[in-house]
N, C-alpha and C. Protein backbone atom coordinates (compact mmCIF):
# COMPACT_ATOMS: atom_id res chain seq x y z
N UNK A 1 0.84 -1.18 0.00
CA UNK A 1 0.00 0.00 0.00
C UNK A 1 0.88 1.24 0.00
N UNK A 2 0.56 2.16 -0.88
CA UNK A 2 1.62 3.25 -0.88
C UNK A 2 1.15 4.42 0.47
N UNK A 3 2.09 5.34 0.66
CA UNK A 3 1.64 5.95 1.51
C UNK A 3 1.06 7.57 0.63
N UNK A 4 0.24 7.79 1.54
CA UNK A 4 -0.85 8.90 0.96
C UNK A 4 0.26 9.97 0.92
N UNK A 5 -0.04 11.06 -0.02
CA UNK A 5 1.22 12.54 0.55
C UNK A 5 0.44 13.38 1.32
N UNK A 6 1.08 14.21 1.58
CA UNK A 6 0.91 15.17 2.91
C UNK A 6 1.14 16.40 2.18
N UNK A 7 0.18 17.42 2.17
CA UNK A 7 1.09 18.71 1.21
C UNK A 7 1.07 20.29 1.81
N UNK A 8 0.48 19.75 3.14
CA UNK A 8 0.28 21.14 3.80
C UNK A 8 0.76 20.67 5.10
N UNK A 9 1.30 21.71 6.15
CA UNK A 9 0.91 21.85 7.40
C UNK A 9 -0.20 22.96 8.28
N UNK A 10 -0.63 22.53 9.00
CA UNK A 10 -1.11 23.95 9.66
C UNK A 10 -0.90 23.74 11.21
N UNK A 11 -0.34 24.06 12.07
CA UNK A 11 -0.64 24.26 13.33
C UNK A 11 -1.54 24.54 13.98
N UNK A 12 -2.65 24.54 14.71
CA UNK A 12 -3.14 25.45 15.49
C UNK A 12 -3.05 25.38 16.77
N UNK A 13 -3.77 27.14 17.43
CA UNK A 13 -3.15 27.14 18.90
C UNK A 13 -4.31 27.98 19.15
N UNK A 14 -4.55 27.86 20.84
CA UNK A 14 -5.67 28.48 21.19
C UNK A 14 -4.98 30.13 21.51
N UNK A 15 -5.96 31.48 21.27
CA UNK A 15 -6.27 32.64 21.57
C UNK A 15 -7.60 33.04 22.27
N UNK A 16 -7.33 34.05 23.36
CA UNK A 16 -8.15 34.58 24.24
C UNK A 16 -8.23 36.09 23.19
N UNK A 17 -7.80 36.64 22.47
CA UNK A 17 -8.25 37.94 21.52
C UNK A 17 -7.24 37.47 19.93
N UNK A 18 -8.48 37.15 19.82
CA UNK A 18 -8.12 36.97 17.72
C UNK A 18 -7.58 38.21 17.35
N UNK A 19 -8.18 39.27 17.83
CA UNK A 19 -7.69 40.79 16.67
C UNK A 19 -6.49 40.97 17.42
N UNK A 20 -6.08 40.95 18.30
CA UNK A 20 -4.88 41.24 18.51
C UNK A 20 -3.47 40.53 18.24
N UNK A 21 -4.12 39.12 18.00
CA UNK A 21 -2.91 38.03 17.72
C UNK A 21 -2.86 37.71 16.45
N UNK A 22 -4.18 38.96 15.66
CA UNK A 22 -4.07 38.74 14.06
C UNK A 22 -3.16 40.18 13.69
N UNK A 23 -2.79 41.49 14.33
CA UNK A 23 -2.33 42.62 14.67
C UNK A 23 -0.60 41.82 14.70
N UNK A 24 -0.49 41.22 15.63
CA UNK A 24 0.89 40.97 15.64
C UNK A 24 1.55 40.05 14.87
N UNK A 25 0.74 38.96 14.06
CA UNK A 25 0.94 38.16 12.91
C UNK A 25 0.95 38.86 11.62
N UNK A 26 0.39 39.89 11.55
CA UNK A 26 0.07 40.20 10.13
C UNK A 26 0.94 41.51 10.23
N UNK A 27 1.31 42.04 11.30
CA UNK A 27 1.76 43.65 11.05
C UNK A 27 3.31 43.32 11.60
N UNK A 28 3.54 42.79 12.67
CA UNK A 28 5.06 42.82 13.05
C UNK A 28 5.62 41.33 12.78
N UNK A 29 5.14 40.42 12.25
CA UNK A 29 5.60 39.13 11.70
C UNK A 29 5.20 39.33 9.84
N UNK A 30 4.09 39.90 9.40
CA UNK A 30 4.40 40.30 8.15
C UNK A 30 3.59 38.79 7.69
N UNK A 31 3.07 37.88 8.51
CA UNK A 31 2.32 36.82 7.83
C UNK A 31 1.20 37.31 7.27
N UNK A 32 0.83 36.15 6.05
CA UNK A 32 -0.46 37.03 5.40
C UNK A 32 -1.86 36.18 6.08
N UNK A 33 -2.54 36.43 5.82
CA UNK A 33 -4.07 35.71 6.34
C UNK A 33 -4.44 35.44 5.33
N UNK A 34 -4.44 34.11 5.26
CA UNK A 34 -4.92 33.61 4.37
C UNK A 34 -6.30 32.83 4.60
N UNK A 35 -6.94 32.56 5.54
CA UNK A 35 -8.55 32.65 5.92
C UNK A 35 -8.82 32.47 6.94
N UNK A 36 -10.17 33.78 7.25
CA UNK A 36 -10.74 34.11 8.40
C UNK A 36 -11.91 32.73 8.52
N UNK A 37 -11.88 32.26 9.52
CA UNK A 37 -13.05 31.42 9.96
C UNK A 37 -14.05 31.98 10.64
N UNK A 38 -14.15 33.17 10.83
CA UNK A 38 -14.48 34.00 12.35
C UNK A 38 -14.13 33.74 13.13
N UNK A 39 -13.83 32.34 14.29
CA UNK A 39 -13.50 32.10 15.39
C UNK A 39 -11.92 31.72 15.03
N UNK A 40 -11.63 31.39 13.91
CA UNK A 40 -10.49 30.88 13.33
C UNK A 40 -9.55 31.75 12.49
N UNK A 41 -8.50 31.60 12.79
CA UNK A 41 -7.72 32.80 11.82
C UNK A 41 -6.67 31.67 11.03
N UNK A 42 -6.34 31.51 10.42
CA UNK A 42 -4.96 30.96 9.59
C UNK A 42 -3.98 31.48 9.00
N UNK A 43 -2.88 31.84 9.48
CA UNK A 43 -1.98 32.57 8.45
C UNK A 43 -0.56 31.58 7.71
N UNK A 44 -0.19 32.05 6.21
CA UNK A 44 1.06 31.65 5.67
C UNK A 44 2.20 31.88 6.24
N UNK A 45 2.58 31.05 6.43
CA UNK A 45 4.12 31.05 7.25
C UNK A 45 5.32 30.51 5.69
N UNK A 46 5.06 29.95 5.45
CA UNK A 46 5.96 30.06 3.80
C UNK A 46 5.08 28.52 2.95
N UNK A 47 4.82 29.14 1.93
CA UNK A 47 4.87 27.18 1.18
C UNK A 47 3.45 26.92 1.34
N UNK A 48 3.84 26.01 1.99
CA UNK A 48 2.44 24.53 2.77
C UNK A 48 2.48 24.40 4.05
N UNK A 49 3.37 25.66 5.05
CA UNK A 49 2.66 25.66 6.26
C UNK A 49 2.25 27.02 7.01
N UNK A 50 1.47 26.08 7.36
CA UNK A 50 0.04 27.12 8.09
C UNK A 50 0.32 27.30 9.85
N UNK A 51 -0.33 28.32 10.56
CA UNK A 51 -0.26 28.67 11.91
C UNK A 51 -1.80 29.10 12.14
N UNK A 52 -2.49 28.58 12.64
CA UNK A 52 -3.74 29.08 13.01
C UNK A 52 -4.45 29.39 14.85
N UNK A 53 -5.02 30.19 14.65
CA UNK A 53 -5.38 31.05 15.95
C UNK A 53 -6.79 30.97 16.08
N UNK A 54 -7.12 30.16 17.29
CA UNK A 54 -8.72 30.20 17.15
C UNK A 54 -9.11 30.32 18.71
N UNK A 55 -10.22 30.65 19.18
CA UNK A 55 -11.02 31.69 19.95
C UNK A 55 -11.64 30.45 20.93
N UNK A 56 -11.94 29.28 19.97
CA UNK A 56 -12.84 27.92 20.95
C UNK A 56 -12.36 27.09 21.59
N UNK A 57 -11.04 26.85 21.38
CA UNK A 57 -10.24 25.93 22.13
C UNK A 57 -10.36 26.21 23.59
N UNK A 58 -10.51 25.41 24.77
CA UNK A 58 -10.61 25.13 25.53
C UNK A 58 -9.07 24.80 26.67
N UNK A 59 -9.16 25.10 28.16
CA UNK A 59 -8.48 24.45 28.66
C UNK A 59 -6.59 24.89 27.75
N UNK A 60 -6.06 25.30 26.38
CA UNK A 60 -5.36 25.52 25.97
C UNK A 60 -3.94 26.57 26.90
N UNK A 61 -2.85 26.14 26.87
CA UNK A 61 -1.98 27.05 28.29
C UNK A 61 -0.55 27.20 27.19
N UNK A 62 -0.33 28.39 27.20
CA UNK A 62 1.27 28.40 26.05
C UNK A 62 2.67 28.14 26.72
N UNK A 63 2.44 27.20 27.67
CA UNK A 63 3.69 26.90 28.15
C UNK A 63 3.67 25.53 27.84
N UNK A 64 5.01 25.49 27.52
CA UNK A 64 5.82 23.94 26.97
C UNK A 64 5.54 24.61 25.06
N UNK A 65 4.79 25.44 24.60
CA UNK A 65 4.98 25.48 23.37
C UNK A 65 6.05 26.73 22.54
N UNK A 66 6.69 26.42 21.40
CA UNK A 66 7.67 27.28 20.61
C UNK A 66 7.38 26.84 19.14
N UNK A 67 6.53 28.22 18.79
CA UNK A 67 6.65 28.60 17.23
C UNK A 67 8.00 28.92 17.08
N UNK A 68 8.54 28.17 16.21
CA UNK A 68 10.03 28.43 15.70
C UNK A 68 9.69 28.68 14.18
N UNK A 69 10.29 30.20 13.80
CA UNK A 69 10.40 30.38 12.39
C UNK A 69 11.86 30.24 12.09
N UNK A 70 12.46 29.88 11.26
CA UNK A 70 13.39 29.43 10.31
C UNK A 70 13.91 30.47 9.39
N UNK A 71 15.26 31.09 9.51
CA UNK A 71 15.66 32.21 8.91
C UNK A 71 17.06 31.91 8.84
N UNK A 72 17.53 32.90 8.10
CA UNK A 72 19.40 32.82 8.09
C UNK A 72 19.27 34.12 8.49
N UNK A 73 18.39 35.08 8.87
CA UNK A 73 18.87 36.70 8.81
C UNK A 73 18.91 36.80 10.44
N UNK A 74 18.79 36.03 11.56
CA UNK A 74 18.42 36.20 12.60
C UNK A 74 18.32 37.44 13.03
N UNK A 75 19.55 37.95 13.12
CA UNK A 75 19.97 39.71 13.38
C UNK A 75 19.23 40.75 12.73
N UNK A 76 18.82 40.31 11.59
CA UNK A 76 18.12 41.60 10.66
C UNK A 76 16.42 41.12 11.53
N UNK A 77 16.46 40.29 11.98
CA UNK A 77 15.19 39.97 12.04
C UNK A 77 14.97 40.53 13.64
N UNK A 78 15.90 40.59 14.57
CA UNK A 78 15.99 41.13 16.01
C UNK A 78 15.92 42.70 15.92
N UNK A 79 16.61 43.37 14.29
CA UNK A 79 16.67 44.71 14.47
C UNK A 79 15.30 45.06 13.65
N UNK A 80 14.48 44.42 13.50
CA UNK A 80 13.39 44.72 12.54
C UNK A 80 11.95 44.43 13.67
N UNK A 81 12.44 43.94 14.61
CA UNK A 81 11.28 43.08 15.80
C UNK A 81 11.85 44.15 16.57
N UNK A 82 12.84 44.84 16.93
CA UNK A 82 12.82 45.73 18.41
C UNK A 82 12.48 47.07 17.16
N UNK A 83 12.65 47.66 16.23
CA UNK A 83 12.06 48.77 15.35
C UNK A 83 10.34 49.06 15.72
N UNK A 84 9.74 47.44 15.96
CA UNK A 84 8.57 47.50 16.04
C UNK A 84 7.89 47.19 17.72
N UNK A 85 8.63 47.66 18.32
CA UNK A 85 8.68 47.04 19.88
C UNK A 85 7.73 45.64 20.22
N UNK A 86 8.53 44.72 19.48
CA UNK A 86 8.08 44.06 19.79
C UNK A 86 8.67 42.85 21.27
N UNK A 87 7.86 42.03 21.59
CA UNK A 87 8.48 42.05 23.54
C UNK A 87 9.94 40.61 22.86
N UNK A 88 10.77 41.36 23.00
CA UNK A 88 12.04 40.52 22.34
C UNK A 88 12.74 39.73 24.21
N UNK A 89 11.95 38.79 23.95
CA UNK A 89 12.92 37.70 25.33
C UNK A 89 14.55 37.43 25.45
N UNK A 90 15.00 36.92 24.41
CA UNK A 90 16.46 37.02 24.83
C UNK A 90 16.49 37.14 23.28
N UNK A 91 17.96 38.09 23.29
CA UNK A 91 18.18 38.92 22.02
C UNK A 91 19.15 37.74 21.40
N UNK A 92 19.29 37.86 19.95
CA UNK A 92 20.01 36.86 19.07
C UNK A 92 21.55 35.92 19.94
N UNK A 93 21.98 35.03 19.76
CA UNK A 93 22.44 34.01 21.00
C UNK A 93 23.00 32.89 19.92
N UNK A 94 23.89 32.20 19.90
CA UNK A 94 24.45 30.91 19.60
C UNK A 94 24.09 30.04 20.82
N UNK A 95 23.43 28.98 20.28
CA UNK A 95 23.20 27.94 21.19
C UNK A 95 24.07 26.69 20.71
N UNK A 96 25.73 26.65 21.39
CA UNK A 96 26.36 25.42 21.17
C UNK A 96 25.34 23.66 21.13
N UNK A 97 24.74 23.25 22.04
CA UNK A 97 24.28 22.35 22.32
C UNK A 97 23.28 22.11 21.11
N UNK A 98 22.63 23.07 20.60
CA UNK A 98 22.06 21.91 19.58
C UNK A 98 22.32 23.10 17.94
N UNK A 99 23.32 23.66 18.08
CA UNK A 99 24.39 24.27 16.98
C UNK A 99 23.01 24.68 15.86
N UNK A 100 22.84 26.27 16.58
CA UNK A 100 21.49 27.16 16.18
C UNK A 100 22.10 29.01 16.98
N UNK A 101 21.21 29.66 15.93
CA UNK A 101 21.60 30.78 16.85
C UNK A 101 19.86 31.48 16.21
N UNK A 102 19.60 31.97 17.61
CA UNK A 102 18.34 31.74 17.53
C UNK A 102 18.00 33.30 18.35
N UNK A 103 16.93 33.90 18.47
CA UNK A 103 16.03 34.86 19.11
C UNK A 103 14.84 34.36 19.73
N UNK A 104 14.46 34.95 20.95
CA UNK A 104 13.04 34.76 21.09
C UNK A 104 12.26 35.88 21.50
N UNK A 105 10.99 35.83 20.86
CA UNK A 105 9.90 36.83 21.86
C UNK A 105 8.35 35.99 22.29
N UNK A 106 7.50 36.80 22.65
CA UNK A 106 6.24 36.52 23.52
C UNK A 106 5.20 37.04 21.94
N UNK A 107 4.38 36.24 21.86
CA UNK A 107 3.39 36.91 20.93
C UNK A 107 2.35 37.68 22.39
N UNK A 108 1.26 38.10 21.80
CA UNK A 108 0.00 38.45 22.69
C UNK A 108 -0.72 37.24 23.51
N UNK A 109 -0.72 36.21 22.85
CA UNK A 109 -1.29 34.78 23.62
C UNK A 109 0.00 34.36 24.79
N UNK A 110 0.95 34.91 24.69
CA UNK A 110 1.67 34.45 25.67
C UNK A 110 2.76 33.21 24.87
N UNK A 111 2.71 32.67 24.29
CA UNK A 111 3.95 31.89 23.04
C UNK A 111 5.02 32.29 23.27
N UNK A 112 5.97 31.40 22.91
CA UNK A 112 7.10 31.70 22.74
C UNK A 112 7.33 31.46 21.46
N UNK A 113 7.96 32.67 20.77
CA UNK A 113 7.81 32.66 19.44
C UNK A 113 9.71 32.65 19.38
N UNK A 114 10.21 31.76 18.35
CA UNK A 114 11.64 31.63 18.16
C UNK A 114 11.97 32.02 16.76
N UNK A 115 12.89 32.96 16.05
CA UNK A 115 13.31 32.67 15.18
C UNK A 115 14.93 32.57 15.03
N UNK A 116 15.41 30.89 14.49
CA UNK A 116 16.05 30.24 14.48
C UNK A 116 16.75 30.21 13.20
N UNK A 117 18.43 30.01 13.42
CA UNK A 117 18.81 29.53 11.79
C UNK A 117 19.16 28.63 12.68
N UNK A 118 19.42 27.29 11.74
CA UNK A 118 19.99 26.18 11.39
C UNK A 118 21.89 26.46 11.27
N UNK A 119 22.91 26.01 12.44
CA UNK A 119 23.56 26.34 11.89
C UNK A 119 24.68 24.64 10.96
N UNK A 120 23.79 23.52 11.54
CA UNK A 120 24.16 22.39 11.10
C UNK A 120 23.97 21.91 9.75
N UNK A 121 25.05 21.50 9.12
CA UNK A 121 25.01 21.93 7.68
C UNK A 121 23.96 20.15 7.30
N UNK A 122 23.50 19.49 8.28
CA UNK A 122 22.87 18.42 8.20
C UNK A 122 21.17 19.08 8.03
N UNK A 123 21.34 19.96 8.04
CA UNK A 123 19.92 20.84 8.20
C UNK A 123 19.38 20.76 6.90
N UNK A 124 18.10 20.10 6.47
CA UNK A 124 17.66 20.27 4.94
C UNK A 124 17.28 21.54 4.42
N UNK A 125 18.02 23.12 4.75
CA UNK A 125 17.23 24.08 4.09
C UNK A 125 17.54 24.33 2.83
């Protein structure tokens, strides 16, 4: 039996205010929205994967979770995120142990949002 393909991702994650976590996706992350559900938001993160924000989820807590976006510009991307005050957690960093140099901030839901390069050349980018 062959195996079926897969051609999208989407994430989703629970939000306590959609307009505001569609404000910081779309204006200081620059993702596009690509469809409103009303209770549901979805935005392009590159390609075939998706990040979605929805209002019904239940019981949902943003600890233990990390949106990691994937970049080589890390630095342009720390001076382009504090331009827009956005809440920058620890500023750009080499992390020996798993050989990444990475940023983080807080979205409005409380996330930890990472953007990461790859610095292991085993990395498929």
């Amino acid at each position: 039996m062959t195996k079926p393909p897969i051609t999208q991702q989407v994430t989703f994650l629970h939000t306590a205010n959609l307009a505001e976590t569609a404000v910081f996706y779309q204006t200081i992350l620059g993702l596009k929205l690509v469809l409103d559900q009303g209770r549901c938001q979805i935005f392009q993160v590159n390609g075939g994967a998706f990040i979605g924000f929805c209002e019904h989820f239940t019981g949902a807590n943003p600890d233990g979770v990390i949106l990691t976006l994937v970049s080589e510009q890390v630095d342009a991307w720390h001076d382009y995120l504090a331009a827009h005050n956005a809440p920058i957690e620890k500023p750009p960093t080499h992390n020996e142990t798993f050989n990444i140099y990475h940023l983080f901030l807080r979205d409005p839901n409380g996330y930890l949002v990472e953007i990461q390069q790859f610095l292991d050349p085993a990395w498929p980018g």
